[in-house]
N, C-alpha and C. Protein backbone atom coordinates (compact mmCIF):
# COMPACT_ATOMS: atom_id res chain seq x y z
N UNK A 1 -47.48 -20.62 172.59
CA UNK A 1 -48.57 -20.93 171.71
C UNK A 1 -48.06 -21.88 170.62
N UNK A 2 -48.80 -22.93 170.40
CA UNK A 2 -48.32 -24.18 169.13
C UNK A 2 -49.80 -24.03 168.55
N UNK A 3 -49.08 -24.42 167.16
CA UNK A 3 -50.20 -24.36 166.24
C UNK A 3 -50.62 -25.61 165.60
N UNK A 4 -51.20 -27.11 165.21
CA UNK A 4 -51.39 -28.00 164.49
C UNK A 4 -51.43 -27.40 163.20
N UNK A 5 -51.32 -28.53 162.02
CA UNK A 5 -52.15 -28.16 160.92
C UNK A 5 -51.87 -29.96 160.09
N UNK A 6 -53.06 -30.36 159.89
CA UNK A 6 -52.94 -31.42 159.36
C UNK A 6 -54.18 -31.02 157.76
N UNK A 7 -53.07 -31.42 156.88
CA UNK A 7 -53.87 -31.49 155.67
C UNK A 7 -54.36 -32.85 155.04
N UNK A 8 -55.49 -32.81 154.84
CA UNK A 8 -56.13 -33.97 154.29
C UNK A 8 -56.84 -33.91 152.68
N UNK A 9 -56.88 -35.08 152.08
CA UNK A 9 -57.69 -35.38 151.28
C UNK A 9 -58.91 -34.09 150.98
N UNK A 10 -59.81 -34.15 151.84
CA UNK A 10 -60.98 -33.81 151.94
C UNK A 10 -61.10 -32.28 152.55
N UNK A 11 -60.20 -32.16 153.43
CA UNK A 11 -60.27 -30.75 154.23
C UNK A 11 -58.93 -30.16 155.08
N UNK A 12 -58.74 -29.19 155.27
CA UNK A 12 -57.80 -28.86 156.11
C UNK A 12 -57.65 -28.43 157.79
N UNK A 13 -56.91 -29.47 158.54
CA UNK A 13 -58.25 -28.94 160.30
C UNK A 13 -57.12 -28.08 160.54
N UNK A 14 -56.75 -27.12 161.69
CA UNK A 14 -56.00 -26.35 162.33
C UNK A 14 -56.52 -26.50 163.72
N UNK A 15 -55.84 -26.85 164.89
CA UNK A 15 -56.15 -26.32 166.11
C UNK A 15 -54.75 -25.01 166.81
N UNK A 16 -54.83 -24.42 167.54
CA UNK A 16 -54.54 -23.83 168.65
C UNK A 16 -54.37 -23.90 169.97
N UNK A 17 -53.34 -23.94 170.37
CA UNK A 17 -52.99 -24.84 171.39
C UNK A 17 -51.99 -23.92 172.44
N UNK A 18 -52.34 -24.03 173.61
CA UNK A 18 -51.18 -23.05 174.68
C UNK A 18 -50.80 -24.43 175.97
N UNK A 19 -49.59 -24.16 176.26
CA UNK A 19 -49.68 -24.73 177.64
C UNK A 19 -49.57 -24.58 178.95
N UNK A 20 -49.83 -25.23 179.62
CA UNK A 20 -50.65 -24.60 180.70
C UNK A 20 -49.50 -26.02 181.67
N UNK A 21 -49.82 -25.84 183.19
CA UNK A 21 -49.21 -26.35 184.17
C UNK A 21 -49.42 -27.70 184.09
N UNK A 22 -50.78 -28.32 183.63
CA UNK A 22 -51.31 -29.60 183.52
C UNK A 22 -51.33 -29.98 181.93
N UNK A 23 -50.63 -29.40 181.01
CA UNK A 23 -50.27 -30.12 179.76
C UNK A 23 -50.84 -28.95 178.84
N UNK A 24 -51.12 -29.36 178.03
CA UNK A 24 -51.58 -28.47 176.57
C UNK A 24 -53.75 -28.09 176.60
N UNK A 25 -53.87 -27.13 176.35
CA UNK A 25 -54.83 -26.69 176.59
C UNK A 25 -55.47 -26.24 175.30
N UNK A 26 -56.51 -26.89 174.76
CA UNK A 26 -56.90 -26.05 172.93
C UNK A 26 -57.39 -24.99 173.34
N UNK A 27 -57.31 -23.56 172.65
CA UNK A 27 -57.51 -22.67 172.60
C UNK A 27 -58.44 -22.05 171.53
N UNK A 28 -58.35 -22.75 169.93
CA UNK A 28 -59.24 -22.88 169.14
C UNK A 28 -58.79 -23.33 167.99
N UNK A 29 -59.94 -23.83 167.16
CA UNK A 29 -59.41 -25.30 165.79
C UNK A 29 -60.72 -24.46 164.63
N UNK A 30 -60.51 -25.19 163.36
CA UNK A 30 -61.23 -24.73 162.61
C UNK A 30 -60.92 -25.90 161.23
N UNK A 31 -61.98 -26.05 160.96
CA UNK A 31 -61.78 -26.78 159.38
C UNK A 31 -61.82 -26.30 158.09
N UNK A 32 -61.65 -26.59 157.04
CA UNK A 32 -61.74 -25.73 155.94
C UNK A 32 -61.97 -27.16 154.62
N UNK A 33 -62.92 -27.19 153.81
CA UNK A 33 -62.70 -28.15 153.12
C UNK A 33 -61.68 -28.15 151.85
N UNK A 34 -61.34 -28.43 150.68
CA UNK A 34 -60.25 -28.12 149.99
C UNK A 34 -61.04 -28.85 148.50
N UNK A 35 -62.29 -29.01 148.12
CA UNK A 35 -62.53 -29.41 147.45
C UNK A 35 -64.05 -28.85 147.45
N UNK A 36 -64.48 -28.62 145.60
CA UNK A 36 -65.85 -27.45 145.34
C UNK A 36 -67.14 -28.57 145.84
N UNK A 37 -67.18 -28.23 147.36
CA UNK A 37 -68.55 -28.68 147.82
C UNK A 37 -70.02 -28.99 146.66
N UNK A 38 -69.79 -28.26 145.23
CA UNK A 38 -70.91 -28.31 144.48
C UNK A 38 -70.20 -29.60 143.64
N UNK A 39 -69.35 -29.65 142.97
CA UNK A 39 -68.80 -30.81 142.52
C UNK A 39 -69.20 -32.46 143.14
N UNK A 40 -69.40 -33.15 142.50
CA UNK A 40 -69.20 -34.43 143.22
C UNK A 40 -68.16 -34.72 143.13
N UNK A 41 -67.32 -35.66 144.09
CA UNK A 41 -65.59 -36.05 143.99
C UNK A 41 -65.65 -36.71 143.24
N UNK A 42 -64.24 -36.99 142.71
CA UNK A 42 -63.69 -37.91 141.74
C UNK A 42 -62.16 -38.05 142.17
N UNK A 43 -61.94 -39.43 142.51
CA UNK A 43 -60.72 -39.35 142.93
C UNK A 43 -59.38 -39.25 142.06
N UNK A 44 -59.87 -39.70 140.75
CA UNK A 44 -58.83 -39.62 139.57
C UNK A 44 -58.58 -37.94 138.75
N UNK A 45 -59.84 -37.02 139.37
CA UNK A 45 -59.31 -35.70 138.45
C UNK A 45 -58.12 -34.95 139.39
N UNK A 46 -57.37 -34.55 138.82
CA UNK A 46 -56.57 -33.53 138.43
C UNK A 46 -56.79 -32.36 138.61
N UNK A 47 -56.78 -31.24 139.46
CA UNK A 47 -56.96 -29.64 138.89
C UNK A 47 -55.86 -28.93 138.57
């Protein structure tokens, strides 16, 4: 079992991953955003 995890700007994705005879097979992924959806962005603040 391998796990991704790429963090971004905007959100965080994860997939799940097994392999199998014919290469890598996703098993399951999920996103998460990383910033207050009620907020509008601002790329210069700080938290």
């Amino acid at each position: 079992m391998s796990i991704g995890l790429d963090i971004g700007r905007f959100e965080i994705k994860a997939v799940q991953l097994s392999k199998s005879p014919k290469g890598y097979q996703l098993v399951n992924y999920g996103t998460e955003p990383v910033y207050d959806q009620t907020k509008e962005y601002d790329s210069e603040r700080v938290d």
